[in-house]
N, C-alpha and C. Protein backbone atom coordinates (compact mmCIF):
# COMPACT_ATOMS: atom_id res chain seq x y z
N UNK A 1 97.11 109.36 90.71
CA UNK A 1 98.52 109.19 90.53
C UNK A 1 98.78 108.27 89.34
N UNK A 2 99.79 108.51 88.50
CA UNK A 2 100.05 107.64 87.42
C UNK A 2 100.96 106.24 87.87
N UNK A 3 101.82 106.60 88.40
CA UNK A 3 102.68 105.24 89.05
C UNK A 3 103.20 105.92 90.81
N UNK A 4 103.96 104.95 90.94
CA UNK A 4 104.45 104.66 92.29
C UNK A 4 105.66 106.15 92.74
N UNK A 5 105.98 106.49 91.58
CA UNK A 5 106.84 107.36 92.06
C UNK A 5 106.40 109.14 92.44
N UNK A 6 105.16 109.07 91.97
CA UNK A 6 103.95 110.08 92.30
C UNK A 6 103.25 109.58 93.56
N UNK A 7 103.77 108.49 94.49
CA UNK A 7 102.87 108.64 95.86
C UNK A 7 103.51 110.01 97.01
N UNK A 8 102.47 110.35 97.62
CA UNK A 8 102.90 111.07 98.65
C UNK A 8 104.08 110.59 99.77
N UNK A 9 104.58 111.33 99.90
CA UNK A 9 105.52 110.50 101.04
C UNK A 9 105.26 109.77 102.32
N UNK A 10 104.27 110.87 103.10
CA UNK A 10 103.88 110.17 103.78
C UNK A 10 102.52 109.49 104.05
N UNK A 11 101.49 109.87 103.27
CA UNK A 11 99.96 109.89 103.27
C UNK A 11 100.11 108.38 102.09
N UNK A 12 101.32 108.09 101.01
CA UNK A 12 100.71 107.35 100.57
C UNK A 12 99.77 107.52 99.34
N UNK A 13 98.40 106.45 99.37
CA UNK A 13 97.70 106.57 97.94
C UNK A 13 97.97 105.27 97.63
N UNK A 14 97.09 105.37 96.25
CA UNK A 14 96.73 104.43 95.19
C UNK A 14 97.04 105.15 93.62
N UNK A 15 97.37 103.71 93.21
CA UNK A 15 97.57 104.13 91.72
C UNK A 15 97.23 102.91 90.60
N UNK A 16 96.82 102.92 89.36
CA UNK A 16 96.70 102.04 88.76
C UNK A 16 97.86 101.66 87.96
N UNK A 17 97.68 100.09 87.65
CA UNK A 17 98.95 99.46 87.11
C UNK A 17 99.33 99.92 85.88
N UNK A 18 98.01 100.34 85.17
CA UNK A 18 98.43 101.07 83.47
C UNK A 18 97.44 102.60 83.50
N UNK A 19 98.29 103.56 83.56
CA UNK A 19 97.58 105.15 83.44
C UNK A 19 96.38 105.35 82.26
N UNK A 20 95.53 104.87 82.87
CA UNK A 20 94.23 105.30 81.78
C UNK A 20 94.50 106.74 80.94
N UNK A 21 94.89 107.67 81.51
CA UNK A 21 95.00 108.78 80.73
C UNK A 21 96.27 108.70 79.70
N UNK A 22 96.93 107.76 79.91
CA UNK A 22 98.03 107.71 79.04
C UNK A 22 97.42 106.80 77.76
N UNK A 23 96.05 106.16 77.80
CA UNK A 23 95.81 104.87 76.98
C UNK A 23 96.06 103.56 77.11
N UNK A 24 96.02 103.52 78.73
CA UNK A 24 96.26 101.84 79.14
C UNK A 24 95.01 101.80 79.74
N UNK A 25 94.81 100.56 79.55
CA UNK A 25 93.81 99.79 80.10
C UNK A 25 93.75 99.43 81.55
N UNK A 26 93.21 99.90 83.01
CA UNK A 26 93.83 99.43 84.39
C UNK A 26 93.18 97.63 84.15
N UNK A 27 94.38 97.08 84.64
CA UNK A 27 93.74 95.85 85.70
C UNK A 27 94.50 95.41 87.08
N UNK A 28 95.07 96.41 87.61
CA UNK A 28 95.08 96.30 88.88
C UNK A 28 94.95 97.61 89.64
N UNK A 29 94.63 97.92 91.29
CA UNK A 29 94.86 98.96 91.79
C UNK A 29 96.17 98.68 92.73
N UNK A 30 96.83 99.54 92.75
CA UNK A 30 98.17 98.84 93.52
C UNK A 30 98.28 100.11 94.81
N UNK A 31 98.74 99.70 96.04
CA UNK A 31 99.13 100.61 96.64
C UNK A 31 100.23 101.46 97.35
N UNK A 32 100.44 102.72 97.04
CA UNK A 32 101.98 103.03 97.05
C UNK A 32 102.17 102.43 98.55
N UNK A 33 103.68 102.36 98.86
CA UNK A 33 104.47 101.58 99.99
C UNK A 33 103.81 102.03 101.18
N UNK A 34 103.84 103.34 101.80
CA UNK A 34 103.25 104.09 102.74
C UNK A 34 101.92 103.35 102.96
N UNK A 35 100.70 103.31 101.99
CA UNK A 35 99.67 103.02 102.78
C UNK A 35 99.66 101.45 102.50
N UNK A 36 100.56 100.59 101.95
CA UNK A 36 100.53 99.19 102.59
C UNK A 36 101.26 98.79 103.61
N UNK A 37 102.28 99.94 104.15
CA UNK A 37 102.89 99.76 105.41
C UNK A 37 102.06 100.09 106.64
N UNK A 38 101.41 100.90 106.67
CA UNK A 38 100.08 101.07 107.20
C UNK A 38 99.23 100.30 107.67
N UNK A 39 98.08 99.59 106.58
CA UNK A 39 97.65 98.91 106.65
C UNK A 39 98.52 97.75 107.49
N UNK A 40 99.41 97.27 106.99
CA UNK A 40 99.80 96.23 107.57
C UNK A 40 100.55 96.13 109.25
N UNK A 41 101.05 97.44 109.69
CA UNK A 41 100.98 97.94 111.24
C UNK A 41 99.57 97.90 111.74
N UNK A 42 98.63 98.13 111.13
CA UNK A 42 97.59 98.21 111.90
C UNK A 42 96.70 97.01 111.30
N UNK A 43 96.81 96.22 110.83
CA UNK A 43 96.04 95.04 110.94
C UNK A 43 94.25 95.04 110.06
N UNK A 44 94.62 96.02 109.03
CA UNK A 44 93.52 96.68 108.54
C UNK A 44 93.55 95.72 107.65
N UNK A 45 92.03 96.47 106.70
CA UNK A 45 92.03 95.80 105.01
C UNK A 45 91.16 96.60 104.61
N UNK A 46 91.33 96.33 103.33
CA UNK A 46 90.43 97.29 102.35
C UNK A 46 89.66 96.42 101.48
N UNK A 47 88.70 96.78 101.41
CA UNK A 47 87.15 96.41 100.44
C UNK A 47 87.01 96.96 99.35
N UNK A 48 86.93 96.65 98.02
CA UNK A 48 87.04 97.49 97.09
C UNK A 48 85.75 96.95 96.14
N UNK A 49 84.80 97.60 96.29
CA UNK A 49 83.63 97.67 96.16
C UNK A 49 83.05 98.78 94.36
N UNK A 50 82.76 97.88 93.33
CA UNK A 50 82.29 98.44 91.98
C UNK A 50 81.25 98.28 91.57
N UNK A 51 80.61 99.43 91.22
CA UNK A 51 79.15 99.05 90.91
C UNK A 51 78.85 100.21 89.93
N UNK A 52 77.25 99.99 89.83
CA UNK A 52 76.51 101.07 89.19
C UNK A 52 75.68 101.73 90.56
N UNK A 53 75.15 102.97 90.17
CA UNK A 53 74.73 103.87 90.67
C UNK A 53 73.12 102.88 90.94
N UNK A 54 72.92 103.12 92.24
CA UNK A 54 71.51 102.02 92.13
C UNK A 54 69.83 103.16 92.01
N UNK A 55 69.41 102.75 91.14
CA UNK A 55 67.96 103.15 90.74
C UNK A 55 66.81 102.86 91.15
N UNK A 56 66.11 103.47 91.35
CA UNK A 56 64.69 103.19 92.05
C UNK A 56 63.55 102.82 90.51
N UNK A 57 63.21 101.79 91.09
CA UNK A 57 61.73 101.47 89.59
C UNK A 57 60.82 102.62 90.18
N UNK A 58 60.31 102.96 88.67
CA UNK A 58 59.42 103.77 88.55
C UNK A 58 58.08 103.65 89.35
N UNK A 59 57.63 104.33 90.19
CA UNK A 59 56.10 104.30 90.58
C UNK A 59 55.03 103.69 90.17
C-alpha cells in the first residue's frame, strides 16, 4: 500500500511512511487504523524482525 487511504477497510494492513516506488526513502512502517484498532482490542503486539537470509559455512 502506498499510504493510509489504500488500507482495506476492514482487514486493515501496513504501509510505509514514504512510497519507495515513488522515490522515497521508508523510515517508518505505520499501521492503517483497522489493524491498530485490533491489535489494541486484543492486547496484541507486533515484532518486527530484519535481517539477512542466514548461511551455512562451507564444509
Amino acid at each position: 500500500m502506498e499510504n493510509a487511504g489504500q488500507c482495506h477497510p476492514t482487514n486493515g494492513g501496513w504501509y510505509y511512511d514514504q512510497d519507495p516506488a515513488a522515490g522515497g526513502t521508508p523510515e517508518k512502517i505505520l499501521l492503517c487504523p483497522q489493524s491498530c484498532d485490533f491489535i489494541h482490542a486484543h492486547g496484541g503486539k507486533i515484532d518486527i524482525v530484519i535481517g539477512c537470509k542466514t548461511l551455512k559455512p562451507p564444509a
